[in-house]
C-alpha atoms as a PDB file:
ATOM      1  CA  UNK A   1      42.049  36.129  10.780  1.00  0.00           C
ATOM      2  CA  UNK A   2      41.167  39.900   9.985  1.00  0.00           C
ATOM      3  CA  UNK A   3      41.523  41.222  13.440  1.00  0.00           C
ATOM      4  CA  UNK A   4      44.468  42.279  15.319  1.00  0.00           C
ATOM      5  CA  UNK A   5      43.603  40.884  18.403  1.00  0.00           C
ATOM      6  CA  UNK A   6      43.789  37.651  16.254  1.00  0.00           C
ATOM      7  CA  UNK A   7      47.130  37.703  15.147  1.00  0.00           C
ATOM      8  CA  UNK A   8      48.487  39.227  18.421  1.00  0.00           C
ATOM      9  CA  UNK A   9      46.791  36.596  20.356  1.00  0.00           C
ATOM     10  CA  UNK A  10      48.157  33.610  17.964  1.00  0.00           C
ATOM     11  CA  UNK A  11      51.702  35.224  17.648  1.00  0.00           C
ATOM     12  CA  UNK A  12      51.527  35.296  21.549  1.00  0.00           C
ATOM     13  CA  UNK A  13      50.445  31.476  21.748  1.00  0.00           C
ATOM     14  CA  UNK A  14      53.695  30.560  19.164  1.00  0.00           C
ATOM     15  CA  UNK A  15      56.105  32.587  21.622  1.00  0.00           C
ATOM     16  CA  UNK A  16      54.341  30.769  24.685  1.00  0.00           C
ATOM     17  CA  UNK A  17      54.681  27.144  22.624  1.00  0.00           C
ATOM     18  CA  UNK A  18      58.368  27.931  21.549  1.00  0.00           C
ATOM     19  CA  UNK A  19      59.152  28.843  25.184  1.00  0.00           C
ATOM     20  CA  UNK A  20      57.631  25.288  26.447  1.00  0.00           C
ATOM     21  CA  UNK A  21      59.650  23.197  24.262  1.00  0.00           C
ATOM     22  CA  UNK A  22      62.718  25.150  25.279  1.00  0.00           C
ATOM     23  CA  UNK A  23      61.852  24.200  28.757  1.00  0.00           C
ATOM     24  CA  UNK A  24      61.378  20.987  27.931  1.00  0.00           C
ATOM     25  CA  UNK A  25      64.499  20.686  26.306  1.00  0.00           C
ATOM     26  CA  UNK A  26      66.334  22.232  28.381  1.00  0.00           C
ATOM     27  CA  UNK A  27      65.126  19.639  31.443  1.00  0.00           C
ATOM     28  CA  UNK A  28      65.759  17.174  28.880  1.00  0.00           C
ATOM     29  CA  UNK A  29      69.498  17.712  29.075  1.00  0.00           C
ATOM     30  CA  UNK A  30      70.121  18.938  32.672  1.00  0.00           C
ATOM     31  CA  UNK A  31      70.675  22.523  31.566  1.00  0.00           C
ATOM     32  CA  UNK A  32      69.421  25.138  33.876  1.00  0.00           C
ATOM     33  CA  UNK A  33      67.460  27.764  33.323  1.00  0.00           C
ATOM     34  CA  UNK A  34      67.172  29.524  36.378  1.00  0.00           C
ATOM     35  CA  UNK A  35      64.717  27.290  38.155  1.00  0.00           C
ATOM     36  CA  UNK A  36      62.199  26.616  35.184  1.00  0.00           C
ATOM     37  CA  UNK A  37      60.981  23.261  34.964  1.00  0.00           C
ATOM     38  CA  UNK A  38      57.935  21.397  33.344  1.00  0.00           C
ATOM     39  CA  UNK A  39      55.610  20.458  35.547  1.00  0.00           C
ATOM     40  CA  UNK A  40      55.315  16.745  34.133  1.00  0.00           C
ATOM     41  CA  UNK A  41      57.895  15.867  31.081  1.00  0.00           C
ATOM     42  CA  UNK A  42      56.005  13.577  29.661  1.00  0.00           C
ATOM     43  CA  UNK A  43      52.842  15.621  29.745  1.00  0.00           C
ATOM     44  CA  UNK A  44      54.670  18.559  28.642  1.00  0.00           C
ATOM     45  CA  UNK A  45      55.652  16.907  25.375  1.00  0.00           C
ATOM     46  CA  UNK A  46      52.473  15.192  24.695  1.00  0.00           C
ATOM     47  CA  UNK A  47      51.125  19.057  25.302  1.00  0.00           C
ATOM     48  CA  UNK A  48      53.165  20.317  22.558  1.00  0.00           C
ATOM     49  CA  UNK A  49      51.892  17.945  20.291  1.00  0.00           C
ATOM     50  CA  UNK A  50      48.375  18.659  21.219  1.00  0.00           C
ATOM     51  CA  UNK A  51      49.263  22.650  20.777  1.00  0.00           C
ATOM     52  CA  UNK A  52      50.632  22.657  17.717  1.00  0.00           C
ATOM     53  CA  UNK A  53      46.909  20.592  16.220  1.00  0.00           C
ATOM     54  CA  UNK A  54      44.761  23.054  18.258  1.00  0.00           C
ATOM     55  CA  UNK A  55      47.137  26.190  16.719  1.00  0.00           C
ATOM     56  CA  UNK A  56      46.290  25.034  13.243  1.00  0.00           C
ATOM     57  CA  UNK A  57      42.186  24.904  14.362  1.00  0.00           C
ATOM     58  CA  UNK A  58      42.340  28.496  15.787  1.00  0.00           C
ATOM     59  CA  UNK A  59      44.210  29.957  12.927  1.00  0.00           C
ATOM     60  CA  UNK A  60      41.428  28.634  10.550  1.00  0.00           C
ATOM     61  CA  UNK A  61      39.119  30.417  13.005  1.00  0.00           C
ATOM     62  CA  UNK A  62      37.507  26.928  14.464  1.00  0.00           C
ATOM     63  CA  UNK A  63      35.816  27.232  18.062  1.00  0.00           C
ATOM     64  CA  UNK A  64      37.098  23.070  18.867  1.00  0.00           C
ATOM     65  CA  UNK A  65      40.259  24.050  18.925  1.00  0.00           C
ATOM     66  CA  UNK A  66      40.098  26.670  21.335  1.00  0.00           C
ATOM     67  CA  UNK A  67      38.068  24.468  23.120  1.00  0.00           C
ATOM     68  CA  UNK A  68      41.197  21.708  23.369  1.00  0.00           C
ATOM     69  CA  UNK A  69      43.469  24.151  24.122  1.00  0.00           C
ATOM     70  CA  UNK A  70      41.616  25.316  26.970  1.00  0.00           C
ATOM     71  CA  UNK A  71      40.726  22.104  27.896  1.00  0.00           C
ATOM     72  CA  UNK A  72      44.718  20.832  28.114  1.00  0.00           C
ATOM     73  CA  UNK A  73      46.345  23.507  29.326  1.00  0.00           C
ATOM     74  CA  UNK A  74      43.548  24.100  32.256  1.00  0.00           C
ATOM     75  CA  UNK A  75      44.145  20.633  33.357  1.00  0.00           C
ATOM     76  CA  UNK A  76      48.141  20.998  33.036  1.00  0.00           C
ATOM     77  CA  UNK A  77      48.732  24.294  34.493  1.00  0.00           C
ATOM     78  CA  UNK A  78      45.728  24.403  36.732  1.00  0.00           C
ATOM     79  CA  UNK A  79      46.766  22.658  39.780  1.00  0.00           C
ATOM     80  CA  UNK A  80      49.952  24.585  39.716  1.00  0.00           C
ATOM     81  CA  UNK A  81      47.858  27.669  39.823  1.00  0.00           C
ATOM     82  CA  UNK A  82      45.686  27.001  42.466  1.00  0.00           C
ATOM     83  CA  UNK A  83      48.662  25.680  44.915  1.00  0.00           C
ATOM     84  CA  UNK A  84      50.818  29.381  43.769  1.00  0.00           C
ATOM     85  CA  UNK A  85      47.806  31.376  44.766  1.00  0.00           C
ATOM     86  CA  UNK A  86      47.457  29.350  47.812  1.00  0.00           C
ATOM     87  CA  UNK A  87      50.599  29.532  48.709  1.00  0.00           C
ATOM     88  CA  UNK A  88      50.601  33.231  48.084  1.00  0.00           C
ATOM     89  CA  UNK A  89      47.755  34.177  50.345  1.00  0.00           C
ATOM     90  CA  UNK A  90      48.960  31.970  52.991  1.00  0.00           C
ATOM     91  CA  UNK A  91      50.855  33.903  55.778  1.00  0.00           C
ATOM     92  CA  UNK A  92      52.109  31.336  57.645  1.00  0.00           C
ATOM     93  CA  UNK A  93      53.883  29.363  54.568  1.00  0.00           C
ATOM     94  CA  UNK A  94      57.328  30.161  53.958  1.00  0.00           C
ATOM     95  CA  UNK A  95      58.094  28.665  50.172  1.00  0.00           C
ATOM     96  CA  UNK A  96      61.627  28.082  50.439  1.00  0.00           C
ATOM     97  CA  UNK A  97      62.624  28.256  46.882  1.00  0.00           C
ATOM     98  CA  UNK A  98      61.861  31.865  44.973  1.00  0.00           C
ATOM     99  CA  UNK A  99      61.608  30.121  41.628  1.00  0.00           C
ATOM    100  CA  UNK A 100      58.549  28.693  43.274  1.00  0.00           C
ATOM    101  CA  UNK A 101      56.505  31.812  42.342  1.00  0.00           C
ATOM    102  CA  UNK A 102      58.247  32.028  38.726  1.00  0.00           C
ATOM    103  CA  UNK A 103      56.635  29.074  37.815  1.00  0.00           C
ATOM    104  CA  UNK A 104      53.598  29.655  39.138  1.00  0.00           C
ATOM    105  CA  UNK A 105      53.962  32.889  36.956  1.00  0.00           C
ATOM    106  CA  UNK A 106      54.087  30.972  33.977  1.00  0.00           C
ATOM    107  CA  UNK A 107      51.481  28.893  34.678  1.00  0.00           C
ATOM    108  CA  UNK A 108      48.761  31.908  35.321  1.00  0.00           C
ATOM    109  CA  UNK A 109      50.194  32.720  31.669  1.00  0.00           C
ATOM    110  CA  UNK A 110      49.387  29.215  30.845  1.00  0.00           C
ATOM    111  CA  UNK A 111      45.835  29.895  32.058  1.00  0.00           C
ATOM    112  CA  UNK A 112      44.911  33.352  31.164  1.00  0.00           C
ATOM    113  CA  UNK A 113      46.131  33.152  27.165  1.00  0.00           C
ATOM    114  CA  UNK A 114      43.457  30.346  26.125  1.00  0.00           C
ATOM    115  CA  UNK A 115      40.931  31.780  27.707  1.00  0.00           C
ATOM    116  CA  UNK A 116      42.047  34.986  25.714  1.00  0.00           C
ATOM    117  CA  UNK A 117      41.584  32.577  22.584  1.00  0.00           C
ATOM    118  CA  UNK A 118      38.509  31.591  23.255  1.00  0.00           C
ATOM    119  CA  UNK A 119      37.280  34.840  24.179  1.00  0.00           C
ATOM    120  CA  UNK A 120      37.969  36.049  20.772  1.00  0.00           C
ATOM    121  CA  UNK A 121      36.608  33.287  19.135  1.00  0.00           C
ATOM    122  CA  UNK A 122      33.113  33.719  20.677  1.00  0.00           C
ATOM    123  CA  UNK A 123      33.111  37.632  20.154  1.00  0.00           C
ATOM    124  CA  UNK A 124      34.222  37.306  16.434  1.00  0.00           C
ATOM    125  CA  UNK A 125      31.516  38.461  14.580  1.00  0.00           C
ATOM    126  CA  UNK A 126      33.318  38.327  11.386  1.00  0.00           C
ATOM    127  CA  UNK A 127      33.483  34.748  11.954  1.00  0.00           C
ATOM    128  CA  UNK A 128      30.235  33.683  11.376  1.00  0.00           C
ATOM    129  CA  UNK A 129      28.860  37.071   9.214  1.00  0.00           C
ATOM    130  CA  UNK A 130      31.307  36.301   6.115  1.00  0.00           C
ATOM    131  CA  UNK A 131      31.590  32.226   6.169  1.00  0.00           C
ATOM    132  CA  UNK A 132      33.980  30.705   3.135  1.00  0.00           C
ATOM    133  CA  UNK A 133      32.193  29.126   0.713  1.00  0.00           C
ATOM    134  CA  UNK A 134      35.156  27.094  -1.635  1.00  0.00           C
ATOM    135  CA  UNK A 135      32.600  26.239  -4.143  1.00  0.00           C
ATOM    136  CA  UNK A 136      31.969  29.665  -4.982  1.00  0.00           C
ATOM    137  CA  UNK A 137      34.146  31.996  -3.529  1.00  0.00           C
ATOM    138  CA  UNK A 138      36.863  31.271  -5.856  1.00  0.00           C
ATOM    139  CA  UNK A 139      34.357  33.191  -8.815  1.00  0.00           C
ATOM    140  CA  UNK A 140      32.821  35.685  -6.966  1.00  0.00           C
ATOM    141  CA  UNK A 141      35.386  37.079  -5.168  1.00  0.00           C
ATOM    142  CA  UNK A 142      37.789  36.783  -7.784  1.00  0.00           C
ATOM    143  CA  UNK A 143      38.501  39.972 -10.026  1.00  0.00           C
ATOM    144  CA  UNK A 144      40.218  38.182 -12.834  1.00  0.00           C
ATOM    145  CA  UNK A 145      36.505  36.862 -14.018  1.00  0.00           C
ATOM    146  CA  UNK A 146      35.127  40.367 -13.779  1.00  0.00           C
ATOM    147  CA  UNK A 147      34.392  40.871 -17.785  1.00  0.00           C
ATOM    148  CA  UNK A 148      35.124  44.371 -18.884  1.00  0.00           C
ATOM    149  CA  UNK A 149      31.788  45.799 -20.657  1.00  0.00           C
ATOM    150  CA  UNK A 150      31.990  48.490 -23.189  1.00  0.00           C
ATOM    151  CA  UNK A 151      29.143  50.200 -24.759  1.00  0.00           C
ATOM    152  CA  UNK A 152      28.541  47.349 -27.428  1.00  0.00           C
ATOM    153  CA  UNK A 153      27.783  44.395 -25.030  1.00  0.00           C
ATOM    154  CA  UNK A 154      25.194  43.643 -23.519  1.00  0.00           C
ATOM    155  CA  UNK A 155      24.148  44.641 -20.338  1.00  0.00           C
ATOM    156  CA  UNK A 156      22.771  41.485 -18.452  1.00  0.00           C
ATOM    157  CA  UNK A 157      23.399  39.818 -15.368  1.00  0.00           C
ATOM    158  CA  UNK A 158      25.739  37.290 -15.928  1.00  0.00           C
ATOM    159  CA  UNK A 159      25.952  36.364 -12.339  1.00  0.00           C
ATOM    160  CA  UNK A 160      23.076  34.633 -10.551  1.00  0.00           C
ATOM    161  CA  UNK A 161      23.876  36.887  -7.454  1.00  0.00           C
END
């Protein structure tokens, strides 16, 4: 994770995770929170569960994870989505509860941020230009096994690369 967009994105998906299980806890117990509810509480916790694996796979900068993520929240938020904009285009439908929109607000979030992810994923050329290698990385890109020359040692390649 060397870009910005990374960690913006990923701090972005922790606020957006955090928020969920406040919802969910908050429906849990009956407390209100100004018309916010889960769509499906079951589903929502199961989603958190799911989140939290597929945060770990995009921090290490693996394209399955976004994937997932994508994948779950499309399928949880999307028919929400698609009714709000509906909804919203049709003139003769009166919605008579505001919070109506609210949530559909949060579920456009919902949408938009893993597609976000996995935009930055596939246009990560850092990614895939400067793979880890554990085997060898932990020599060659380690300055404590640099040996200092002076003008008595010999000056051969000690390294194979």
């Amino acid at each position: 994770m060397k870009n910005l967009s990374t960690w913006l994105l990923v701090m972005f998906m922790i606020m957006f995770w955090v928020f969920r299980i406040v919802v969910a806890f908050a429906f849990e117990i009956n407390m209100d929170l100004g018309g916010i509810v889960p769509i499906n509480q079951t589903m929502e916790i199961i989603l958190l569960f799911v989140v939290l694996l597929c945060l770990i796979f995009i921090v290490k900068r693996k394209i399955i994870g976004a994937l997932i993520y994508l994948l779950a929240y499309g399928m949880y938020f999307g028919a929400t989505v698609i009714d709000g904009v509906k909804s919203l285009f049709d003139i003769t439908n009166e919605v008579s509860n505001p919070m109506y929109y609210l949530n559909t607000f949060i579920a456009l979030i919902g949408i938009i941020l893993p597609i976000c992810v996995l935009f930055d994923l596939l246009l990560d050329k850092n990614r895939k230009a400067n793979p880890k290698d554990g085997k060898t990385d932990w020599f060659y890109n380690n300055k404590d096994y640099d040996r200092n020359l002076d003008d008595r040692a010999d000056k051969n390649n000690y390294r194979t690369m």
